[in-house]
PDB file of N, CA and C in Angstrom:
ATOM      1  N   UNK A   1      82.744 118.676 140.301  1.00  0.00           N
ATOM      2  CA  UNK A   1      81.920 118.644 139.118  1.00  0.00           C
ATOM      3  C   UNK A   1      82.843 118.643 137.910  1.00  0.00           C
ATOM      4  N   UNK A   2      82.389 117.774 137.475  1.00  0.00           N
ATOM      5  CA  UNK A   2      83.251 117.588 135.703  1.00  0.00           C
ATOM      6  C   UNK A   2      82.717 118.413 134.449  1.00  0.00           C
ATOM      7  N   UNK A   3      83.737 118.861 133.762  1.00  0.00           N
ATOM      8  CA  UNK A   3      82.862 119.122 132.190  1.00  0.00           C
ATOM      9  C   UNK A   3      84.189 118.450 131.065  1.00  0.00           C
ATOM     10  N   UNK A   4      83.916 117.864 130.261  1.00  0.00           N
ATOM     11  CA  UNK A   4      84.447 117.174 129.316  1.00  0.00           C
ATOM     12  C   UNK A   4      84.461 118.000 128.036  1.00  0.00           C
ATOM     13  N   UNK A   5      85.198 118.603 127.495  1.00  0.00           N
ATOM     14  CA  UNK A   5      85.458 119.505 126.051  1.00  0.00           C
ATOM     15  C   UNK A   5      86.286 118.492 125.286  1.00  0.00           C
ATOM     16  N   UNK A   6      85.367 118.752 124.142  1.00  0.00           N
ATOM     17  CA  UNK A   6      86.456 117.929 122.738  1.00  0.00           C
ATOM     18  C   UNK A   6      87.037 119.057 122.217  1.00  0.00           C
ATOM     19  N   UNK A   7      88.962 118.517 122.380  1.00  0.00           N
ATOM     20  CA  UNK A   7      89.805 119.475 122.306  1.00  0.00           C
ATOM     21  C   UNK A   7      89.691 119.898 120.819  1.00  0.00           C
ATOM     22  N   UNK A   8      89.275 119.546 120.153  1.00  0.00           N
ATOM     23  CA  UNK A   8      89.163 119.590 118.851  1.00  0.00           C
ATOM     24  C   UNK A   8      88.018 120.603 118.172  1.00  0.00           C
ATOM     25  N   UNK A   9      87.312 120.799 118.775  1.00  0.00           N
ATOM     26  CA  UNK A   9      86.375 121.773 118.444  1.00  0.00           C
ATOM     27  C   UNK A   9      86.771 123.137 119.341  1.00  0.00           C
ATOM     28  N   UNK A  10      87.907 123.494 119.766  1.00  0.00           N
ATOM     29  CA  UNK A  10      87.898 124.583 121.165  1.00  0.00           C
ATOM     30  C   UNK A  10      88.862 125.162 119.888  1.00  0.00           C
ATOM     31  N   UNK A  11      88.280 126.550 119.883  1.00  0.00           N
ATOM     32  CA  UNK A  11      89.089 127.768 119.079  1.00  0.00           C
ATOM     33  C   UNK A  11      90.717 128.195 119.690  1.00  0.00           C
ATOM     34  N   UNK A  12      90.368 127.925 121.240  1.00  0.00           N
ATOM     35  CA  UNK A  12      91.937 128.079 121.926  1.00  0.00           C
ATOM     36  C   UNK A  12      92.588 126.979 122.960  1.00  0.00           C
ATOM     37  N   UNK A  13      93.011 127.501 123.281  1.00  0.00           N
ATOM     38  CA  UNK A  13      93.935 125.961 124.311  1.00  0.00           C
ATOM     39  C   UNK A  13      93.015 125.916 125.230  1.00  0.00           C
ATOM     40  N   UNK A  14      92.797 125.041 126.283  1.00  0.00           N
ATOM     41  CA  UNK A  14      92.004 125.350 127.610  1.00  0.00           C
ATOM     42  C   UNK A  14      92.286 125.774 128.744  1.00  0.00           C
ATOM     43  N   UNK A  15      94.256 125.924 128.480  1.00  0.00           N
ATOM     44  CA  UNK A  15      94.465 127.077 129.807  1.00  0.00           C
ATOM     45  C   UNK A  15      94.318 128.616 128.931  1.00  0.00           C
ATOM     46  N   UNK A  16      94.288 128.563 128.215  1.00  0.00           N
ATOM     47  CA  UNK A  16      93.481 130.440 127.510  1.00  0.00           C
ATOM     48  C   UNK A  16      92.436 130.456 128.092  1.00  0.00           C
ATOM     49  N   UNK A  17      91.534 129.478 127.780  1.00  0.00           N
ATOM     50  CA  UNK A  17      89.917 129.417 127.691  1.00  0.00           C
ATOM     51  C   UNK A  17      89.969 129.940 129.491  1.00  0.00           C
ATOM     52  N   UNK A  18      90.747 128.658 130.165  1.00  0.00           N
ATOM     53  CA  UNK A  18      90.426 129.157 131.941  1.00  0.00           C
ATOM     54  C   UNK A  18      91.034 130.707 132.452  1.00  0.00           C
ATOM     55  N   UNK A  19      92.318 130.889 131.626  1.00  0.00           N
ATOM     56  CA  UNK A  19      92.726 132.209 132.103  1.00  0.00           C
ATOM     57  C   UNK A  19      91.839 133.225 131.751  1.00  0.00           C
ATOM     58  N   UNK A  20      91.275 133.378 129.817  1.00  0.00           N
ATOM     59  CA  UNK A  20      89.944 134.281 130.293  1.00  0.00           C
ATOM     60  C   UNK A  20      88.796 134.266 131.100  1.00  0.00           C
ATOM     61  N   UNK A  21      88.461 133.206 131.765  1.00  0.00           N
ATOM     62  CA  UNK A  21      87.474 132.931 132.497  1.00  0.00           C
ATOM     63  C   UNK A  21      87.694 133.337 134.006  1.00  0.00           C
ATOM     64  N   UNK A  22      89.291 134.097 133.683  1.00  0.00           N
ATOM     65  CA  UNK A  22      89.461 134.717 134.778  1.00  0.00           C
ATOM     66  C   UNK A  22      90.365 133.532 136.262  1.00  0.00           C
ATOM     67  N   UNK A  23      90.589 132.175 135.498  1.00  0.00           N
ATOM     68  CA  UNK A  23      91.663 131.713 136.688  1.00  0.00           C
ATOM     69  C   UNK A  23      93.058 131.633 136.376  1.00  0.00           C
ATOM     70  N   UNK A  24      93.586 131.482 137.863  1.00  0.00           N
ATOM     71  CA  UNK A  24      95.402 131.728 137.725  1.00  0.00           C
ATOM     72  C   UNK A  24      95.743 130.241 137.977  1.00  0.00           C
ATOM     73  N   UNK A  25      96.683 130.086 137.163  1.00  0.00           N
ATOM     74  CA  UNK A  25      98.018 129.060 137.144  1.00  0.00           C
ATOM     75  C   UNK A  25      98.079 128.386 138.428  1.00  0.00           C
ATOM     76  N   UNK A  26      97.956 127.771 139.421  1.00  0.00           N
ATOM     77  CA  UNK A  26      99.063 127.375 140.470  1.00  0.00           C
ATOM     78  C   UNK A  26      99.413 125.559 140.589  1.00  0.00           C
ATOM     79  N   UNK A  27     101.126 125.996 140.731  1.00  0.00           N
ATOM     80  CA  UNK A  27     101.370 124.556 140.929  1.00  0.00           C
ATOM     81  C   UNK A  27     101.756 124.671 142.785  1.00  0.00           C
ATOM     82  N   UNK A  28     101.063 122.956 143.049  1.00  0.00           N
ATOM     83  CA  UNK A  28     101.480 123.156 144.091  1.00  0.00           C
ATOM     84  C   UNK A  28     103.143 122.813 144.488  1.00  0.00           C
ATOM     85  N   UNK A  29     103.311 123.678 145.816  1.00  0.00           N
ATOM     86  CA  UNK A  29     104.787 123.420 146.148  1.00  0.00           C
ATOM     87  C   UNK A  29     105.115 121.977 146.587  1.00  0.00           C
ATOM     88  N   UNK A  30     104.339 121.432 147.400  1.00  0.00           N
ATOM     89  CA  UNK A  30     104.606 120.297 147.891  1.00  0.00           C
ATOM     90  C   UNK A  30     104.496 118.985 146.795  1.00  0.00           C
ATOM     91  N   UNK A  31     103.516 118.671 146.048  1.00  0.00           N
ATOM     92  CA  UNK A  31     103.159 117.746 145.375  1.00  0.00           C
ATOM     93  C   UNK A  31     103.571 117.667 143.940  1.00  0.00           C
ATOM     94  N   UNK A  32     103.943 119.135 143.527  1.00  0.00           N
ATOM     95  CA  UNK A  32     104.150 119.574 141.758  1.00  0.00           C
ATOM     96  C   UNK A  32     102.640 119.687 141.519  1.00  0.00           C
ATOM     97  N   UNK A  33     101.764 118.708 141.552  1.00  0.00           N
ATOM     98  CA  UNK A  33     101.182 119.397 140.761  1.00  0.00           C
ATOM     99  C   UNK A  33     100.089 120.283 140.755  1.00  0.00           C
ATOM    100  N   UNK A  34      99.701 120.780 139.002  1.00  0.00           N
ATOM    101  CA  UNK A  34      99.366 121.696 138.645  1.00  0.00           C
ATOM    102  C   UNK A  34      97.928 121.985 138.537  1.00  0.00           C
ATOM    103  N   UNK A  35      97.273 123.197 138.902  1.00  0.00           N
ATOM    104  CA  UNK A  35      96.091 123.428 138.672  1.00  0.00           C
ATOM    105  C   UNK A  35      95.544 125.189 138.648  1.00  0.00           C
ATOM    106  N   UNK A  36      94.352 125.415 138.643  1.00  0.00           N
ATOM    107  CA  UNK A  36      94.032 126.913 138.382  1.00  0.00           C
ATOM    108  C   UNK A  36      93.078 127.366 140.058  1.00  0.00           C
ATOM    109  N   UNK A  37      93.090 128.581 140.017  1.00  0.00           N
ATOM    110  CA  UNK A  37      92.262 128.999 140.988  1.00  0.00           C
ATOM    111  C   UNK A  37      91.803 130.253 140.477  1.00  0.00           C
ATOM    112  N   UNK A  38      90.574 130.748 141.547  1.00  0.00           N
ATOM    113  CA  UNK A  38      89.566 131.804 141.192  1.00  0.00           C
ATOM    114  C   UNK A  38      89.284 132.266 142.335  1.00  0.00           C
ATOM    115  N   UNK A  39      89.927 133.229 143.214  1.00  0.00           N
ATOM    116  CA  UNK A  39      89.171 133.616 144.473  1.00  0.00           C
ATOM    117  C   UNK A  39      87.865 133.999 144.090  1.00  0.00           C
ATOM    118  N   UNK A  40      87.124 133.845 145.185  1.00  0.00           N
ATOM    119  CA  UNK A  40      86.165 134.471 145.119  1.00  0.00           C
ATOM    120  C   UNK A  40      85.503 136.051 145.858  1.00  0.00           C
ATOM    121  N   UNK A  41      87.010 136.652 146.428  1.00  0.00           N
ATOM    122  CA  UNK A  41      87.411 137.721 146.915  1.00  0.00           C
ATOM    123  C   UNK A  41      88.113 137.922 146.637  1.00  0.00           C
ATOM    124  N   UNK A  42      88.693 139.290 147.907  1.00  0.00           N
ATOM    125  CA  UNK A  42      90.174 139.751 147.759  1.00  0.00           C
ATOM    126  C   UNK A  42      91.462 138.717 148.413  1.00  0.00           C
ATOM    127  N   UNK A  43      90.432 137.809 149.738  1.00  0.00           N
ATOM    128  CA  UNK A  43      91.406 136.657 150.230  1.00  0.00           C
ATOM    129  C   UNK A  43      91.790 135.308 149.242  1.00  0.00           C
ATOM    130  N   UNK A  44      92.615 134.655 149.895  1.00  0.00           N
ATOM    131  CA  UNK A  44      92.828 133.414 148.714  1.00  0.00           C
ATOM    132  C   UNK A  44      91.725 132.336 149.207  1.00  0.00           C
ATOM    133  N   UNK A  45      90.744 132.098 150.004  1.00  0.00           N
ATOM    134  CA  UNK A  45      89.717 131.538 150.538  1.00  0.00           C
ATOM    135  C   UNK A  45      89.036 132.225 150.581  1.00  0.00           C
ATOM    136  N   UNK A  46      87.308 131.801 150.143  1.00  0.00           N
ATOM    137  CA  UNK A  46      87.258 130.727 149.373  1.00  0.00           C
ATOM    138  C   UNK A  46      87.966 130.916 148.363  1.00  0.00           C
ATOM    139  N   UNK A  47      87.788 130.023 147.467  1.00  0.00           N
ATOM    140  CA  UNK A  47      88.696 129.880 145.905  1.00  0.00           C
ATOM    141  C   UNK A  47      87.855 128.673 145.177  1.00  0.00           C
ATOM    142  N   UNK A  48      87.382 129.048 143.640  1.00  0.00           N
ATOM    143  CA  UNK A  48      87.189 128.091 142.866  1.00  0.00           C
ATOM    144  C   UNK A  48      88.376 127.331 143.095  1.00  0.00           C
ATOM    145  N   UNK A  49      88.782 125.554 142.596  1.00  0.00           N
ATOM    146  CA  UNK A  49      89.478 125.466 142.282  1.00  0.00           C
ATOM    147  C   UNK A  49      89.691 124.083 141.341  1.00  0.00           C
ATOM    148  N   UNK A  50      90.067 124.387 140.616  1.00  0.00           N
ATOM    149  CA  UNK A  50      89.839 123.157 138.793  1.00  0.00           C
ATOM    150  C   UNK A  50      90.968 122.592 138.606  1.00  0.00           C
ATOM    151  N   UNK A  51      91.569 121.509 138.114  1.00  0.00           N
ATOM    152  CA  UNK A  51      92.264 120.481 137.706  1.00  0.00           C
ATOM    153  C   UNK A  51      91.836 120.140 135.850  1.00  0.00           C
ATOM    154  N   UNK A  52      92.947 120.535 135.481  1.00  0.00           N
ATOM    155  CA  UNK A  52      92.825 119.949 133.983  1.00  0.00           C
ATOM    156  C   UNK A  52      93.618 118.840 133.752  1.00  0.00           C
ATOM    157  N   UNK A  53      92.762 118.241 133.012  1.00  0.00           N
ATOM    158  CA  UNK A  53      93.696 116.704 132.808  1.00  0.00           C
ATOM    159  C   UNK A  53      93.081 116.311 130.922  1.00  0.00           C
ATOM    160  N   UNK A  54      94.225 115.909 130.157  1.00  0.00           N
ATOM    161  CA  UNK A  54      94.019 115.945 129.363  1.00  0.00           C
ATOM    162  C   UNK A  54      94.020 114.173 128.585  1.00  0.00           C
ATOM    163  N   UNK A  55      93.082 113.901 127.820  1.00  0.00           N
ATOM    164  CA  UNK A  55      93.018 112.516 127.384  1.00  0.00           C
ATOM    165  C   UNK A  55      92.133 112.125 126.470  1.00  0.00           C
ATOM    166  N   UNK A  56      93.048 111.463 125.243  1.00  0.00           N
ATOM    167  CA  UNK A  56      92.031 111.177 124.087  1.00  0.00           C
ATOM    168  C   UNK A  56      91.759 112.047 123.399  1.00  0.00           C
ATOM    169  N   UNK A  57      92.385 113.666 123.250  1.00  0.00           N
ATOM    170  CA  UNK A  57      92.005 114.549 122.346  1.00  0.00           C
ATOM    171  C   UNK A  57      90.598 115.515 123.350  1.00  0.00           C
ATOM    172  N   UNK A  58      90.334 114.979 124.717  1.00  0.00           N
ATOM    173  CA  UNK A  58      89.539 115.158 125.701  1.00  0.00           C
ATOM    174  C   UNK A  58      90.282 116.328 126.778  1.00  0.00           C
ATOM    175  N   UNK A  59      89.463 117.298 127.164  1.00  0.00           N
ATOM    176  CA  UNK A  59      89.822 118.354 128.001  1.00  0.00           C
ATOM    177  C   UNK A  59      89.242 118.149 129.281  1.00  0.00           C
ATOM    178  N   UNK A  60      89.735 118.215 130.649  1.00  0.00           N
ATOM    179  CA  UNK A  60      88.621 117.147 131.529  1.00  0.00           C
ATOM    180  C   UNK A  60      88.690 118.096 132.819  1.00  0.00           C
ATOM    181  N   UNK A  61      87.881 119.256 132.644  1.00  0.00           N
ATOM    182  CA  UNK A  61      87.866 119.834 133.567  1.00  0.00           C
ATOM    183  C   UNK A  61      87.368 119.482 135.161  1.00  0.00           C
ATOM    184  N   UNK A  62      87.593 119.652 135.539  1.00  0.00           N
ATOM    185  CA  UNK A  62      87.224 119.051 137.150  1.00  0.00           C
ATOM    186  C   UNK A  62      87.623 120.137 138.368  1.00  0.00           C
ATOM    187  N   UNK A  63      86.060 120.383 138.692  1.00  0.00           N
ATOM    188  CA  UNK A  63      85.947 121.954 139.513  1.00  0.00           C
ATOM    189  C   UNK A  63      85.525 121.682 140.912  1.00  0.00           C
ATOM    190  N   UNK A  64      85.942 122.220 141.836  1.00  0.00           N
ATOM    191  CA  UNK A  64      85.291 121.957 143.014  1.00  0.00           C
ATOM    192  C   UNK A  64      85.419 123.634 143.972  1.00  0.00           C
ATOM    193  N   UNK A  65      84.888 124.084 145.211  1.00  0.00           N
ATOM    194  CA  UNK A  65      85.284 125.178 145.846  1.00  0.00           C
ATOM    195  C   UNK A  65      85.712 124.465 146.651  1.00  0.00           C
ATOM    196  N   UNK A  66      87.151 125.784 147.337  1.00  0.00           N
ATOM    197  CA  UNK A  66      87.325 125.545 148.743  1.00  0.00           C
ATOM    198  C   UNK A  66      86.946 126.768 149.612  1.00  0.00           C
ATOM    199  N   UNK A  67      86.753 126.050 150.389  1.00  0.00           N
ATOM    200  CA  UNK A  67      85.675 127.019 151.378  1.00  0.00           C
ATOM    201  C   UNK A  67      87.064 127.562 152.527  1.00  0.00           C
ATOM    202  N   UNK A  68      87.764 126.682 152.744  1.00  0.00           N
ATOM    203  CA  UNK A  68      88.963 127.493 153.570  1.00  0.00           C
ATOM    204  C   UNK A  68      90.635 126.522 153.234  1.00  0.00           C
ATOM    205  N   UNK A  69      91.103 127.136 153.707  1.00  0.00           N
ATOM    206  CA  UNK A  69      92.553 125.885 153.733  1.00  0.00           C
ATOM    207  C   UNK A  69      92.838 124.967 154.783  1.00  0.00           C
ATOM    208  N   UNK A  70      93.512 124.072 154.798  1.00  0.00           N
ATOM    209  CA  UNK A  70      93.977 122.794 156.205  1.00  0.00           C
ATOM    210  C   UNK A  70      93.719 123.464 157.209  1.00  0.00           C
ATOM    211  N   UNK A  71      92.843 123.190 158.219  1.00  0.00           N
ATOM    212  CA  UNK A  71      93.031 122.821 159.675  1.00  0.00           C
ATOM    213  C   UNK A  71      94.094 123.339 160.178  1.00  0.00           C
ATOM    214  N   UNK A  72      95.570 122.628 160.226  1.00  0.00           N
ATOM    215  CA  UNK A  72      96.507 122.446 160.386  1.00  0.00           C
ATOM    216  C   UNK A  72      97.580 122.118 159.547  1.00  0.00           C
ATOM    217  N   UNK A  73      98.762 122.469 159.509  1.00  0.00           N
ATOM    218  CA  UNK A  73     100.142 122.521 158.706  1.00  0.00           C
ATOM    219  C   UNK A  73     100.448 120.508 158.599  1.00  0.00           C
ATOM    220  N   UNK A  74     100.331 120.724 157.258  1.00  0.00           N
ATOM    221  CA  UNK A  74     100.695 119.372 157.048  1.00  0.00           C
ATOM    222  C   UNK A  74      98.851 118.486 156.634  1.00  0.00           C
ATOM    223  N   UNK A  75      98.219 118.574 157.131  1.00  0.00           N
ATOM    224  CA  UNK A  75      96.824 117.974 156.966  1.00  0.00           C
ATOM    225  C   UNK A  75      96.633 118.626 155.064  1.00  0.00           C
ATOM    226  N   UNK A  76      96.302 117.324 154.537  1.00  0.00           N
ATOM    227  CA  UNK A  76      96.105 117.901 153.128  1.00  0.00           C
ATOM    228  C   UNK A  76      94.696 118.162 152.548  1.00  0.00           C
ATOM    229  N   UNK A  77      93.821 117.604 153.718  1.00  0.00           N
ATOM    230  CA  UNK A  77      92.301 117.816 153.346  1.00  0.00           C
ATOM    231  C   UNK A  77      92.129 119.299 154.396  1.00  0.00           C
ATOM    232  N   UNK A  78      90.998 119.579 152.993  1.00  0.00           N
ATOM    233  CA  UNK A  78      90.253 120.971 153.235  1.00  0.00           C
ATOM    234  C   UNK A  78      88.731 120.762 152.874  1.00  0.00           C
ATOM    235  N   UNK A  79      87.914 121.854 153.766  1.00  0.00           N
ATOM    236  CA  UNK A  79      86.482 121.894 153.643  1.00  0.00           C
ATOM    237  C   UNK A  79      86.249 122.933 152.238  1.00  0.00           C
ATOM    238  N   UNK A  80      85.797 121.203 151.267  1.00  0.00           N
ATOM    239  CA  UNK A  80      85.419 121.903 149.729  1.00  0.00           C
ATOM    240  C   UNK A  80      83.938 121.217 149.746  1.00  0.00           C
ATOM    241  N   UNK A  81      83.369 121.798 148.642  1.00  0.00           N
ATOM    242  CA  UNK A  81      82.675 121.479 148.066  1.00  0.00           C
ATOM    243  C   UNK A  81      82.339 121.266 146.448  1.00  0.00           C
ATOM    244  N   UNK A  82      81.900 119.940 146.197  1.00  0.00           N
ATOM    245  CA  UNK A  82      82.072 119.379 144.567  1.00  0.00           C
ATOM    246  C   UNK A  82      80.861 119.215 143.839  1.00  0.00           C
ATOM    247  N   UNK A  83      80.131 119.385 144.586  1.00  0.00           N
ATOM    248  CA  UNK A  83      78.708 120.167 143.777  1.00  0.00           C
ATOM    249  C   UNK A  83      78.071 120.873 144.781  1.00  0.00           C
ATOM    250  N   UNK A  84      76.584 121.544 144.300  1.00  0.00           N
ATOM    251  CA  UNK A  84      76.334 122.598 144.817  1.00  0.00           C
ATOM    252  C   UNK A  84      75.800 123.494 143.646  1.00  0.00           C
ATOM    253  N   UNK A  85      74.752 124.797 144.227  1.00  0.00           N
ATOM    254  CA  UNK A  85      74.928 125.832 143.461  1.00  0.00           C
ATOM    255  C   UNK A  85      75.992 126.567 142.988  1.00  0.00           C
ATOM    256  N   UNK A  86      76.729 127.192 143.930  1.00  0.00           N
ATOM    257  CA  UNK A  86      78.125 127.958 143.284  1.00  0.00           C
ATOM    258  C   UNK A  86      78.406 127.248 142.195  1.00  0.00           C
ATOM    259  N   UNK A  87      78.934 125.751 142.382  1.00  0.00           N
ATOM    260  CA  UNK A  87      79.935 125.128 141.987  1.00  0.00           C
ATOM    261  C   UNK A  87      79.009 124.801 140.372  1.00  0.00           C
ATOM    262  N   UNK A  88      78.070 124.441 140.327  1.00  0.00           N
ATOM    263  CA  UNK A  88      77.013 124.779 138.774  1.00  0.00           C
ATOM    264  C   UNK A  88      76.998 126.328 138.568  1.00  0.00           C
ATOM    265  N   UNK A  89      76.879 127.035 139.076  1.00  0.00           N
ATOM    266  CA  UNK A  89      76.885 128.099 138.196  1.00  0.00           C
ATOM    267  C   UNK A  89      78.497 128.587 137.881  1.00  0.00           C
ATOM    268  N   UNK A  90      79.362 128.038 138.447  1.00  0.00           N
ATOM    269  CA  UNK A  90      80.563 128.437 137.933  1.00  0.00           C
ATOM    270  C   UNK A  90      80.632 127.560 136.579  1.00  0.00           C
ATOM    271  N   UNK A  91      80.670 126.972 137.083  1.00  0.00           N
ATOM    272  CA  UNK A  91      80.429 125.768 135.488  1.00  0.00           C
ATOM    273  C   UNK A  91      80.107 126.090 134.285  1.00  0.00           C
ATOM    274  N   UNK A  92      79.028 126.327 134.678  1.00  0.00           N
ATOM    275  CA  UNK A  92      78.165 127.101 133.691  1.00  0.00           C
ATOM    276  C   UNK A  92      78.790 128.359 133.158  1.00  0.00           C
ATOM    277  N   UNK A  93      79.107 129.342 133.676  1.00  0.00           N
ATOM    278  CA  UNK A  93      80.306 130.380 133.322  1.00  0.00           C
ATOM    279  C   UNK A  93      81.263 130.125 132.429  1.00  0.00           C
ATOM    280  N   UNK A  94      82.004 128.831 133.214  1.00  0.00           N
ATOM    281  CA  UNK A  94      82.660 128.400 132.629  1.00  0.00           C
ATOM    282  C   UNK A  94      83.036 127.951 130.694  1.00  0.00           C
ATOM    283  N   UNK A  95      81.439 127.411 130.888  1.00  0.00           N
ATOM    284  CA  UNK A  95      81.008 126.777 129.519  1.00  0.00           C
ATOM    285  C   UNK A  95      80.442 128.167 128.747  1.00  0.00           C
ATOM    286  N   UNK A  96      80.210 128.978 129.343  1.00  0.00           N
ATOM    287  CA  UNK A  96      80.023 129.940 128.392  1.00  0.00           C
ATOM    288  C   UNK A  96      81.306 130.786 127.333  1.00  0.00           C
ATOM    289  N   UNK A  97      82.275 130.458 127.963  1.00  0.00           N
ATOM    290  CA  UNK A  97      83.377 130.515 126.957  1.00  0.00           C
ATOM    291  C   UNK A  97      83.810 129.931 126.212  1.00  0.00           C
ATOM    292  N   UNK A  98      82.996 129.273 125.984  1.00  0.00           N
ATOM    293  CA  UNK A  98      83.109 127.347 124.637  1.00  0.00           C
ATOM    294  C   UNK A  98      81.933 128.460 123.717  1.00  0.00           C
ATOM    295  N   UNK A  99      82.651 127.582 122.524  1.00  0.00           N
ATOM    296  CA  UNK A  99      81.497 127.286 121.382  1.00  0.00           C
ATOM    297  C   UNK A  99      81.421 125.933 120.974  1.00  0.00           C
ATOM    298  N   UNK A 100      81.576 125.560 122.042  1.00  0.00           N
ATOM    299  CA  UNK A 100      81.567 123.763 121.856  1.00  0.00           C
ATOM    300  C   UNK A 100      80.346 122.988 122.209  1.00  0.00           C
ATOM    301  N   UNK A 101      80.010 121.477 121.917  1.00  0.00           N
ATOM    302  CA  UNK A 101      79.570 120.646 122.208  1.00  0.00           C
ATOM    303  C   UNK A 101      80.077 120.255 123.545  1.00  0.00           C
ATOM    304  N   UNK A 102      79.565 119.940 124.763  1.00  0.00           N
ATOM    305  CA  UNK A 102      80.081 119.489 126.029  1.00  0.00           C
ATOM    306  C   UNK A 102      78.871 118.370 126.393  1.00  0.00           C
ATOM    307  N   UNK A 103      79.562 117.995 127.737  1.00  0.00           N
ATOM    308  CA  UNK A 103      78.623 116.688 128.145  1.00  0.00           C
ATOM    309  C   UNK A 103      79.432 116.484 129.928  1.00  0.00           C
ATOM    310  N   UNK A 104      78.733 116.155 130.815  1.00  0.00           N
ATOM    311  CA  UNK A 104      79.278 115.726 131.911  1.00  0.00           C
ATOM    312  C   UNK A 104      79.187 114.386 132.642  1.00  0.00           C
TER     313      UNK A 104
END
């Protein structure tokens, strides 16, 4: 699930905005790159997990859960899910830390 913020109306950066919203930093080891997570426990599965990508003055959040990690060592797909209830009401959470205009 996407949410689109105009960087321009956001009072703080949008890794502030995600770190108060309570997610952590991680880059991955294998690939570089970078994104945030949110257990949804004390384990690291499930886990919110969001991708920011930035373009046009555009903040481009992109959220999905994972429900567990690889199968197997080396397999890079995992059982997520990219919409859904959770995955809207995190969203929604999400957007409650805007005083912005949004759109998806």
């Amino acid at each position: 699930m996407k949410l689109i913020l105009d960087e321009n109306t956001l009072d703080q950066a949008p890794e502030q905005l995600l770190r108060d919203a309570g997610y952590a930093y991680l880059m991955d080891r294998n690939s570089g790159q970078e994104s945030y997570v949110r257990p949804l426990n004390r384990g690291y599965y499930p886990r919110f997990h969001l991708y920011l990508e930035r373009q046009n003055g555009q903040a481009i959040l992109n959220l999905h859960l994972d429900q567990k990690q690889p199968s197997y060592a080396g397999a890079p797909a995992h059982n997520a899910e990219y919409d859904g209830d959770l995955v809207a009401a995190e969203m929604a959470r999400i957007k409650s830390f805007t005083q912005n205009i949004f759109r998806f």
